[in-house]
PDB file of N, CA and C in Angstrom:
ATOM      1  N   UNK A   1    -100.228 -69.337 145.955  1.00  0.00           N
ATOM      2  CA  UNK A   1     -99.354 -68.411 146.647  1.00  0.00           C
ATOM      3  C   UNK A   1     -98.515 -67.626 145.651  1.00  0.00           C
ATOM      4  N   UNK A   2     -97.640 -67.960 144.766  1.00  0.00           N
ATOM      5  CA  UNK A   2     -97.020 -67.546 143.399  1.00  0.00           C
ATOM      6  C   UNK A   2     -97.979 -66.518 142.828  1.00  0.00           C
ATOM      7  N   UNK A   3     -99.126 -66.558 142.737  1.00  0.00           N
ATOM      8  CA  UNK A   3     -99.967 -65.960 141.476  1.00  0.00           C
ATOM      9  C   UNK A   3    -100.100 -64.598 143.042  1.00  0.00           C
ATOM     10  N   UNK A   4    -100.048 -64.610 144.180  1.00  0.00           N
ATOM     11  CA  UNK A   4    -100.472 -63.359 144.753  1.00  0.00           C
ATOM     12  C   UNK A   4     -99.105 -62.881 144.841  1.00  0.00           C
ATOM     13  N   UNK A   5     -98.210 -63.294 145.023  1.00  0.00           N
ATOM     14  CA  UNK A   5     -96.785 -62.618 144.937  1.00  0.00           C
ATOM     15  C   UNK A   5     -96.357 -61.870 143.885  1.00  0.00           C
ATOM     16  N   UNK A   6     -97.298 -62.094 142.594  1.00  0.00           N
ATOM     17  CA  UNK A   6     -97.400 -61.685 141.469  1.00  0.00           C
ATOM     18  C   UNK A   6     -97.060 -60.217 141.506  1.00  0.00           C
ATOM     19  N   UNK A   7     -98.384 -59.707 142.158  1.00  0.00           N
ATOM     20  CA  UNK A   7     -98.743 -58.419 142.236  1.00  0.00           C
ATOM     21  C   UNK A   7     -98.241 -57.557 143.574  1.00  0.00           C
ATOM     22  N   UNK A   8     -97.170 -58.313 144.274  1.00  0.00           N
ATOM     23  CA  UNK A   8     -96.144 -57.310 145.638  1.00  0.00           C
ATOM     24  C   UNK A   8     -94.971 -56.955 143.937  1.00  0.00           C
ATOM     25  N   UNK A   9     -95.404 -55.768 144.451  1.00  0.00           N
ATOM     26  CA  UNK A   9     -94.178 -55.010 144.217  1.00  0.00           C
ATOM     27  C   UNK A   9     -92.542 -55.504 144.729  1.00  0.00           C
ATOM     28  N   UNK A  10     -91.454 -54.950 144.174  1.00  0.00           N
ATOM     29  CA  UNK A  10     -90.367 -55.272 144.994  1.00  0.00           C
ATOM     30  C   UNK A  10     -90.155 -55.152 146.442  1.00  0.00           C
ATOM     31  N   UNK A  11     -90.472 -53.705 146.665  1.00  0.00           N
ATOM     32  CA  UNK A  11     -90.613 -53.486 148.280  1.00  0.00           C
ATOM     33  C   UNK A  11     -91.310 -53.969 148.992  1.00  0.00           C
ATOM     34  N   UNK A  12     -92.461 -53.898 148.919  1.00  0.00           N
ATOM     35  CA  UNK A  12     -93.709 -55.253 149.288  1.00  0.00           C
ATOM     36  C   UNK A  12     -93.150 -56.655 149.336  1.00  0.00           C
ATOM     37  N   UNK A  13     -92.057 -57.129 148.617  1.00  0.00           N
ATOM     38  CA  UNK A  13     -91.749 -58.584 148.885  1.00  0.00           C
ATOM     39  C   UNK A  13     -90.899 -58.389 149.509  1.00  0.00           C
ATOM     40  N   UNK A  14     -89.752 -57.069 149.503  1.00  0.00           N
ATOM     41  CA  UNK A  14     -88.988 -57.197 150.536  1.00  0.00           C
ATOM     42  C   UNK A  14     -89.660 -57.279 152.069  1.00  0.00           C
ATOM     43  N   UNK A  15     -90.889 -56.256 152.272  1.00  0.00           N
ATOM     44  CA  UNK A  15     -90.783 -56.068 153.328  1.00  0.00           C
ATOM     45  C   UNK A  15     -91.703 -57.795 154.271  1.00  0.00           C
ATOM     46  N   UNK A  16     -92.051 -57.909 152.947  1.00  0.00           N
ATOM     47  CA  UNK A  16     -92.931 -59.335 153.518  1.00  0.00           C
ATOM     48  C   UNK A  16     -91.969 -60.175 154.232  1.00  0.00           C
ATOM     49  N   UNK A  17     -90.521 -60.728 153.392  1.00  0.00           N
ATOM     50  CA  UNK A  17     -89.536 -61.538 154.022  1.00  0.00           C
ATOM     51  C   UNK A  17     -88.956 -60.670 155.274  1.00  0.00           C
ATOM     52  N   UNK A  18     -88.898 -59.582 155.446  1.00  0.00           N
ATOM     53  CA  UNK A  18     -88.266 -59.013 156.308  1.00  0.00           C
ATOM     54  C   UNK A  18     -89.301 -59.268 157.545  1.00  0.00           C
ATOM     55  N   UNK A  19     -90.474 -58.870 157.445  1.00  0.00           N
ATOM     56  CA  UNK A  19     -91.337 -59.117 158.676  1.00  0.00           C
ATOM     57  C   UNK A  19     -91.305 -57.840 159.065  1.00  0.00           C
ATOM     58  N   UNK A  20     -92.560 -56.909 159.346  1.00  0.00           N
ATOM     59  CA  UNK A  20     -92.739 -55.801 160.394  1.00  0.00           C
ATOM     60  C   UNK A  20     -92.269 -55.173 160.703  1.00  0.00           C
ATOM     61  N   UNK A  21     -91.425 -55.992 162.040  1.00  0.00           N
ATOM     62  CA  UNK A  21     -90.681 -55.478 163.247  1.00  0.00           C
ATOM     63  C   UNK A  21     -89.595 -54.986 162.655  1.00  0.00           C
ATOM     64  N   UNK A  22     -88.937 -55.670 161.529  1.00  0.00           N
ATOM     65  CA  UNK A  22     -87.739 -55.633 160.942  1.00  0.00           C
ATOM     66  C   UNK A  22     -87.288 -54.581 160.052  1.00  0.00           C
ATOM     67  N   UNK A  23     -88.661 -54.168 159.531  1.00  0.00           N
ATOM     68  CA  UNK A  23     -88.928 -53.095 158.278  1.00  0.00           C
ATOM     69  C   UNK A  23     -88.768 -51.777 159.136  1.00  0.00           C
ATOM     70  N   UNK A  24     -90.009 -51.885 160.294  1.00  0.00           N
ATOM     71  CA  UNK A  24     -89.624 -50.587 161.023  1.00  0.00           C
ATOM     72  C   UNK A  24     -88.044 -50.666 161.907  1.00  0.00           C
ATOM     73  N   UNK A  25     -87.895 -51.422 162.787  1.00  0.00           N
ATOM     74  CA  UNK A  25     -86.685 -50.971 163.093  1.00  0.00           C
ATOM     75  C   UNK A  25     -85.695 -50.698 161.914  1.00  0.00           C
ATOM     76  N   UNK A  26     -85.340 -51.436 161.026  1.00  0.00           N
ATOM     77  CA  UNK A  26     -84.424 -50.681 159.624  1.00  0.00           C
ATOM     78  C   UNK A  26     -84.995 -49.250 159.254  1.00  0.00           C
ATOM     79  N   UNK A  27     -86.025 -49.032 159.322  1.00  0.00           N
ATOM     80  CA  UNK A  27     -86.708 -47.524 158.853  1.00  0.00           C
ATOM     81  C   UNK A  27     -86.130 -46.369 159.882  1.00  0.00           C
ATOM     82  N   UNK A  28     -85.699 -47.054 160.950  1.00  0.00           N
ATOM     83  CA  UNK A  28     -85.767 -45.938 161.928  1.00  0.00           C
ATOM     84  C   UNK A  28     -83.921 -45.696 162.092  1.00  0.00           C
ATOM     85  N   UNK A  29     -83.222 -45.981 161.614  1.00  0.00           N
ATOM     86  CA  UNK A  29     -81.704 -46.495 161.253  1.00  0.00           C
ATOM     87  C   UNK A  29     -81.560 -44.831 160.694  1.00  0.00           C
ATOM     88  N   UNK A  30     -80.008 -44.044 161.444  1.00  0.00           N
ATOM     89  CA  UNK A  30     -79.928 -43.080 160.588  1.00  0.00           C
ATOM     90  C   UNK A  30     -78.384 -43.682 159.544  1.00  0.00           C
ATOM     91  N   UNK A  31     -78.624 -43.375 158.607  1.00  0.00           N
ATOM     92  CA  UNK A  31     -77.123 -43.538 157.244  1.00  0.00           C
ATOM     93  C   UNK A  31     -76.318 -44.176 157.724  1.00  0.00           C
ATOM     94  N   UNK A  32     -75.702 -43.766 158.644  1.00  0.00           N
ATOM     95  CA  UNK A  32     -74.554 -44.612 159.096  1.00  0.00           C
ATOM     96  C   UNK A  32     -74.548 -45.862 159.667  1.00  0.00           C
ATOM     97  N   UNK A  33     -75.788 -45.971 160.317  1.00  0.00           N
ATOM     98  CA  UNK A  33     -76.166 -47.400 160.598  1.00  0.00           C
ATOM     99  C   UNK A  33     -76.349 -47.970 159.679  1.00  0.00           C
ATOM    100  N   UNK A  34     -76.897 -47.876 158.726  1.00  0.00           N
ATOM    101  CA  UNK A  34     -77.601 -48.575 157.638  1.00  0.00           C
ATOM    102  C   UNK A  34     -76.605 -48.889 156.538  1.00  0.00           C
ATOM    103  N   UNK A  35     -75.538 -48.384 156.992  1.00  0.00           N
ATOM    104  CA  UNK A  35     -74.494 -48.754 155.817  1.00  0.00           C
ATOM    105  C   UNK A  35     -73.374 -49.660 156.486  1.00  0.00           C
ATOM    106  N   UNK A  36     -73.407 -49.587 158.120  1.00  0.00           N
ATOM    107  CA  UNK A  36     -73.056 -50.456 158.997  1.00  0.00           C
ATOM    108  C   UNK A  36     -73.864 -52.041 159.039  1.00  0.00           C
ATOM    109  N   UNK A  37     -75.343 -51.791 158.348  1.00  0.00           N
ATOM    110  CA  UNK A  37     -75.972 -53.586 158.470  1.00  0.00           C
ATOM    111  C   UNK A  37     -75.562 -53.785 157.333  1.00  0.00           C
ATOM    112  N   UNK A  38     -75.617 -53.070 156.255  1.00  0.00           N
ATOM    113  CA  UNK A  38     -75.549 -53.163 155.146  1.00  0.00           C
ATOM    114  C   UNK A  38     -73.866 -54.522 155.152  1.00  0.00           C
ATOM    115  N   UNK A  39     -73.188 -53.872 155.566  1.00  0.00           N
ATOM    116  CA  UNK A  39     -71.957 -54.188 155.794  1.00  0.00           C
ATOM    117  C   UNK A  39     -71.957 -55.417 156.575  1.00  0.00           C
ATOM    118  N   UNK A  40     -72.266 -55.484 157.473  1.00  0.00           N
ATOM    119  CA  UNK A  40     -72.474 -56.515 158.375  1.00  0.00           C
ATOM    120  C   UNK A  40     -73.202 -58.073 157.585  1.00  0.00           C
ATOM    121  N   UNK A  41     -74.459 -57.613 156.760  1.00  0.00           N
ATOM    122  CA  UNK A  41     -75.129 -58.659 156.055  1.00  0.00           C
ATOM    123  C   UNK A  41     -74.412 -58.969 155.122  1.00  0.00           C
ATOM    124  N   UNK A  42     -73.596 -58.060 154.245  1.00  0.00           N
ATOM    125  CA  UNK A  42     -72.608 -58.836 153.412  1.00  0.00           C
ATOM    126  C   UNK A  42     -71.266 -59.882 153.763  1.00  0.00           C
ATOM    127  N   UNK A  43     -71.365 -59.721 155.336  1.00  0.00           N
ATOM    128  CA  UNK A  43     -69.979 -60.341 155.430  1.00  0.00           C
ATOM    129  C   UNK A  43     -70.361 -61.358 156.449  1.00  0.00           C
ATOM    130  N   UNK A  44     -71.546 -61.736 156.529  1.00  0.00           N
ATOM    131  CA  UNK A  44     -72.948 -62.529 157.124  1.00  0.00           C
ATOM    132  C   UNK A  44     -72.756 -63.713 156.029  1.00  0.00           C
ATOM    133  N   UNK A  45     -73.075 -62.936 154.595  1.00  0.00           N
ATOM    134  CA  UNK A  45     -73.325 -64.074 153.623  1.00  0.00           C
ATOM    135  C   UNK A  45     -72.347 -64.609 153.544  1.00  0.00           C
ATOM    136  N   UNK A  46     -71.148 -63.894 153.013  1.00  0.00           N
ATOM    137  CA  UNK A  46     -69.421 -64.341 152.915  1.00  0.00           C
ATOM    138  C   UNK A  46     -69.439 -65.339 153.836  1.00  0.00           C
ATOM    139  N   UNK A  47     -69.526 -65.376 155.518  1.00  0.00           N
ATOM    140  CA  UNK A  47     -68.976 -66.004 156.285  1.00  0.00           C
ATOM    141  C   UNK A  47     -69.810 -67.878 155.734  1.00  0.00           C
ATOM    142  N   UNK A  48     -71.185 -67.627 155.493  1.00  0.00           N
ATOM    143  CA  UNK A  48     -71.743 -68.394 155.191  1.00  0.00           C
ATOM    144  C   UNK A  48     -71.367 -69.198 153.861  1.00  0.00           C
ATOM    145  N   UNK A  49     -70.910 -68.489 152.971  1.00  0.00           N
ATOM    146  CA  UNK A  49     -70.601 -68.982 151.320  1.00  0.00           C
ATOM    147  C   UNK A  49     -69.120 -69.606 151.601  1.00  0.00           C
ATOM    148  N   UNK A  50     -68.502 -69.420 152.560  1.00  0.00           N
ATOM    149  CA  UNK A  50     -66.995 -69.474 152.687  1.00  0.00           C
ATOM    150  C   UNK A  50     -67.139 -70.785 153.434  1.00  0.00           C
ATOM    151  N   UNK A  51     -68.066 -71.294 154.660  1.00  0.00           N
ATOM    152  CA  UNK A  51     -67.783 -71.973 155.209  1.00  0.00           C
ATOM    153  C   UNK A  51     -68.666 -73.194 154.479  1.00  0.00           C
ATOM    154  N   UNK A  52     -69.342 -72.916 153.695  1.00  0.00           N
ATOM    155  CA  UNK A  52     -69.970 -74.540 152.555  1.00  0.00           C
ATOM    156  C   UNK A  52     -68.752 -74.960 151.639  1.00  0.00           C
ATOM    157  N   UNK A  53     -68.408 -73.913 151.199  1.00  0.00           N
ATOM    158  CA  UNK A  53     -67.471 -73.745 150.361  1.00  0.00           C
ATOM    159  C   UNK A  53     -65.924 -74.801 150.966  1.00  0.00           C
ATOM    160  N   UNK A  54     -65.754 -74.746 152.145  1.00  0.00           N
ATOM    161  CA  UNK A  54     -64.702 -75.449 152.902  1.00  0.00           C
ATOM    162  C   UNK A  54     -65.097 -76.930 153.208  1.00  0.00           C
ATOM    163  N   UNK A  55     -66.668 -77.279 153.037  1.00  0.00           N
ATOM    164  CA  UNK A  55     -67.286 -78.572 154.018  1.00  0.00           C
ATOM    165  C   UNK A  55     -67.344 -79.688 152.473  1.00  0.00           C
ATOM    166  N   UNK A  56     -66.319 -80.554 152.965  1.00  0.00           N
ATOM    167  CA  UNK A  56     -66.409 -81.200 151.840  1.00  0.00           C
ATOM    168  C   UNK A  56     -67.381 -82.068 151.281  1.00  0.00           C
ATOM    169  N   UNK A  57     -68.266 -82.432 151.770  1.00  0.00           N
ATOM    170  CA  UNK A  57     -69.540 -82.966 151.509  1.00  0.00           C
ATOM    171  C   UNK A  57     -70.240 -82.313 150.439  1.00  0.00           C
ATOM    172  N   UNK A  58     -69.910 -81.305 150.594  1.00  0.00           N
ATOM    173  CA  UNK A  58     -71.123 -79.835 149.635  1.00  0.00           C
ATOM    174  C   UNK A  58     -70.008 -79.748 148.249  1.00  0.00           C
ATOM    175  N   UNK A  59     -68.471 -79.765 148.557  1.00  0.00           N
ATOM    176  CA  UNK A  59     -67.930 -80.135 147.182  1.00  0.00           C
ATOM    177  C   UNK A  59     -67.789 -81.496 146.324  1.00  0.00           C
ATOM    178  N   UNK A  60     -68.244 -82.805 146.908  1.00  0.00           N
ATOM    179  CA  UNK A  60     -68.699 -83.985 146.654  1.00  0.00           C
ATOM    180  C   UNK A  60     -70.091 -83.441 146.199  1.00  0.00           C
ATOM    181  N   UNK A  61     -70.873 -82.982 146.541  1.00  0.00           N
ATOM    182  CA  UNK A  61     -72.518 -83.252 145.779  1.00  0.00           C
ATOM    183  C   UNK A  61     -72.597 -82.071 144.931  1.00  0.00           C
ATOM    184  N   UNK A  62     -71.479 -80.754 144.795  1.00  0.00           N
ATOM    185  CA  UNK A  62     -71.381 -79.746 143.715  1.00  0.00           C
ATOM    186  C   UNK A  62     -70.983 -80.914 142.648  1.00  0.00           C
ATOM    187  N   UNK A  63     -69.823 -81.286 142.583  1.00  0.00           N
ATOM    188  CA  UNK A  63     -69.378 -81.821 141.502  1.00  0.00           C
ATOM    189  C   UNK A  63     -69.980 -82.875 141.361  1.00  0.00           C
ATOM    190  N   UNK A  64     -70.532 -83.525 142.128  1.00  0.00           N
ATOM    191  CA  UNK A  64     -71.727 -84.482 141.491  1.00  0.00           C
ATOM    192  C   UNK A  64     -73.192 -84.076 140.505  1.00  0.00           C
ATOM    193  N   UNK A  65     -73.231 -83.126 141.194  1.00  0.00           N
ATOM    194  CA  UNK A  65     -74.163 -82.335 140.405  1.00  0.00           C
ATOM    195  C   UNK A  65     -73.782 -82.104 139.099  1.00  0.00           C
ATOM    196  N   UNK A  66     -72.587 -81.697 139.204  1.00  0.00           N
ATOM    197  CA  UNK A  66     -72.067 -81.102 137.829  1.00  0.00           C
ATOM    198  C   UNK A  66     -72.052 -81.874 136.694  1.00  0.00           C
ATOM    199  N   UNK A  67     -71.722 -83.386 137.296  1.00  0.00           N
ATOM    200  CA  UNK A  67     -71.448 -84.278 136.489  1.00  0.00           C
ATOM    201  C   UNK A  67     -72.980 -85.035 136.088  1.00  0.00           C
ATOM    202  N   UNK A  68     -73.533 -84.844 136.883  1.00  0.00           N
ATOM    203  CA  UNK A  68     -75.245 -85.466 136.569  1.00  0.00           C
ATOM    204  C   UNK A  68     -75.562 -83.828 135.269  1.00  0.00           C
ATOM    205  N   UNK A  69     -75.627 -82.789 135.594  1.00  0.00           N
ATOM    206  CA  UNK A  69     -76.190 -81.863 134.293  1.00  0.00           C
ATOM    207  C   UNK A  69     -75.795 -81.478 133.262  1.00  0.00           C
ATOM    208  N   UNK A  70     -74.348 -82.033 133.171  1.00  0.00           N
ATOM    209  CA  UNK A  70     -73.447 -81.622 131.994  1.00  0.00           C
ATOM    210  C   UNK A  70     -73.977 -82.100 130.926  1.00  0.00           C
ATOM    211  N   UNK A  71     -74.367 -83.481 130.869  1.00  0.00           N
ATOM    212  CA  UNK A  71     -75.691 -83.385 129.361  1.00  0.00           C
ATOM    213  C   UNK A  71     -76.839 -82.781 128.722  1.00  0.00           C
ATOM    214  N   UNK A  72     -77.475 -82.362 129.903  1.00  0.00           N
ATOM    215  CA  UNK A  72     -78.695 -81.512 129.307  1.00  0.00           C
ATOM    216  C   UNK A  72     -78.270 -80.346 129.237  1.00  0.00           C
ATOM    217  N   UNK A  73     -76.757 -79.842 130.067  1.00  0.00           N
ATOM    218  CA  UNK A  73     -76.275 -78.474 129.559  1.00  0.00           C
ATOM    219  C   UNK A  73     -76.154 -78.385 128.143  1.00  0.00           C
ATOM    220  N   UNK A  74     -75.160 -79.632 127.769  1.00  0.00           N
ATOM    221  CA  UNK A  74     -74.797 -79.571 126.427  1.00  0.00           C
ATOM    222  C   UNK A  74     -76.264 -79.611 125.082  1.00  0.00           C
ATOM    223  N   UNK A  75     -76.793 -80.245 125.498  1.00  0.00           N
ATOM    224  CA  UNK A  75     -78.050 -80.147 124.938  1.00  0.00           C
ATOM    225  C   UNK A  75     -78.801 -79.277 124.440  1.00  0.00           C
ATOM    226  N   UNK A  76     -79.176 -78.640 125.961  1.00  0.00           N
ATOM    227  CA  UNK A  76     -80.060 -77.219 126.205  1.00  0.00           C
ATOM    228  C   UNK A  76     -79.124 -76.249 125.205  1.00  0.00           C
ATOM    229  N   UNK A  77     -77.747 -76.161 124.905  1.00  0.00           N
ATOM    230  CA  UNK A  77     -76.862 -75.130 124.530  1.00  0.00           C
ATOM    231  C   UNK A  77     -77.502 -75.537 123.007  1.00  0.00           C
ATOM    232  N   UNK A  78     -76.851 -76.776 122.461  1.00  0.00           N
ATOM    233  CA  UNK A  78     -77.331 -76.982 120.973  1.00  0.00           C
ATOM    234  C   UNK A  78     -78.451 -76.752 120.353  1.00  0.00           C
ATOM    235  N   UNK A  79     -79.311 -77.024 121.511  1.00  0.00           N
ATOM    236  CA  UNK A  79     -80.856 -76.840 121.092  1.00  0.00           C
ATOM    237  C   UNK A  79     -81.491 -74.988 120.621  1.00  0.00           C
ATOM    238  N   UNK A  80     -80.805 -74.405 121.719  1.00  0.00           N
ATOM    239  CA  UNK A  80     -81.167 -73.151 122.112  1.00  0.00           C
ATOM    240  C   UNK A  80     -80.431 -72.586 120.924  1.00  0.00           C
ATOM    241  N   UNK A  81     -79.346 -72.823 120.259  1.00  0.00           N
ATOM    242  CA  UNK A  81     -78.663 -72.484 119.368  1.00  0.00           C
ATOM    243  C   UNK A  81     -79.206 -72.401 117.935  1.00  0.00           C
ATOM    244  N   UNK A  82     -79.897 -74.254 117.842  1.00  0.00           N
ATOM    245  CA  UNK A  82     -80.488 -74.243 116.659  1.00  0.00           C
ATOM    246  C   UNK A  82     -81.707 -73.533 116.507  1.00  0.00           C
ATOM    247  N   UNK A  83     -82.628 -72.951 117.281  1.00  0.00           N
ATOM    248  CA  UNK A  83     -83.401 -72.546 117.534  1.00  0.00           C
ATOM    249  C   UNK A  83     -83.538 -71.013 117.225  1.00  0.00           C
ATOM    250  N   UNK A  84     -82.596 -70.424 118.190  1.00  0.00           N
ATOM    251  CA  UNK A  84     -81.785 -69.212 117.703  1.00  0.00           C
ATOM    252  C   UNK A  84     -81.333 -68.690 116.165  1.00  0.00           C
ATOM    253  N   UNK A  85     -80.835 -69.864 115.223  1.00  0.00           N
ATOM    254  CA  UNK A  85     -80.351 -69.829 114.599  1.00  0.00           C
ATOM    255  C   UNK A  85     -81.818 -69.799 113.100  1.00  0.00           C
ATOM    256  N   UNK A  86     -82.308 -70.974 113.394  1.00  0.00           N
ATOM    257  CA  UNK A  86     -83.415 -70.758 112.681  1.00  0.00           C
ATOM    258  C   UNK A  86     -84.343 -69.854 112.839  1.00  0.00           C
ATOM    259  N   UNK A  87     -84.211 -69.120 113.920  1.00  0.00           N
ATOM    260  CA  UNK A  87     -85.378 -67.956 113.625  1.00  0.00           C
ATOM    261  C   UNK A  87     -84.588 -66.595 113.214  1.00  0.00           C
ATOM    262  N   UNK A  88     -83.286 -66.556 113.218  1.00  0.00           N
ATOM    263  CA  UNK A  88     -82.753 -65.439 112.478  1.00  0.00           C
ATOM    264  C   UNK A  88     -83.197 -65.941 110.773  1.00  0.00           C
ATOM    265  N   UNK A  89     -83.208 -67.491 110.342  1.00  0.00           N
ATOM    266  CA  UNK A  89     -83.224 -67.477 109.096  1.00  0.00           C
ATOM    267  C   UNK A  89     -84.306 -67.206 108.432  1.00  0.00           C
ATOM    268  N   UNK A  90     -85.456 -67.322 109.519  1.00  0.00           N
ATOM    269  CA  UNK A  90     -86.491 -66.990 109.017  1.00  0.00           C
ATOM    270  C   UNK A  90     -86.952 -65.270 108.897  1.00  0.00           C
ATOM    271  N   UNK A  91     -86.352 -64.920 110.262  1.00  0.00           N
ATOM    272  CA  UNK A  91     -86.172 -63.761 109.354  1.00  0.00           C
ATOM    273  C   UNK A  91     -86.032 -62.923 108.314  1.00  0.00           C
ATOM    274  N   UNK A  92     -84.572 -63.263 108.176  1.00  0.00           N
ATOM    275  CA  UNK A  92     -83.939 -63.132 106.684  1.00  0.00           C
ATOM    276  C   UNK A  92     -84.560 -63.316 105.578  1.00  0.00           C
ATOM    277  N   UNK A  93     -86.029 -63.984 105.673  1.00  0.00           N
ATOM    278  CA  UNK A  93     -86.387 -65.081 104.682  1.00  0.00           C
ATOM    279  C   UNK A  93     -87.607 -64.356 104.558  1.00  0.00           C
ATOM    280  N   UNK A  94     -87.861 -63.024 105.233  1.00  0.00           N
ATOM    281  CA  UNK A  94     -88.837 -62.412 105.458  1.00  0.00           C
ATOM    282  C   UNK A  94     -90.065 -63.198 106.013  1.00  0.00           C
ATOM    283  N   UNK A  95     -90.004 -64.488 107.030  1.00  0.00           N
ATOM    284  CA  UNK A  95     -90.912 -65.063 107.451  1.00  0.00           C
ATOM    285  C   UNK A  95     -91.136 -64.893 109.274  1.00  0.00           C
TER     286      UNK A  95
END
């Protein structure tokens, strides 16, 4: 499935998640509507990001989370660094 998604374009994947019905009725929207969903879906997500954001369960398993990846953060950072670091030298090194 991945390897055919490959080749949708952006709009093509938009319109795939959107579905049909959804693409044409938005198509048929004059400006002012469309800056009215526009509006509407942003404060769709908000209402949604705001109310996880309040449920304390979801800030128990954020900061659990946090505390389970903070090593391979630190890690991934050093690693990516030395890595970084040695291929500027090789550069330099004309290699």
């Amino acid at each position: 499935m991945r390897n055919r998604n490959k080749s949708l374009n952006g709009w093509e994947k938009l319109q795939k998640v959107l579905g049909i019905d959804t693409v044409e009725e938005l198509e048929k929207l004059d400006s002012d509507i469309l800056k009215e969903r526009i509006a509407n879906a942003a404060q769709a997500m908000q209402a949604v990001r705001d109310e996880l954001e309040a449920n304390p369960k979801y800030q128990e398993l954020k900061e659990n989370l946090k505390a389970l990846t903070s090593g391979k953060k630190e890690v991934d950072k050093r690693q990516k660094a030395i890595i970084k670091f040695c291929l500027h030298l090789l550069e330099s090194k004309g290699n």
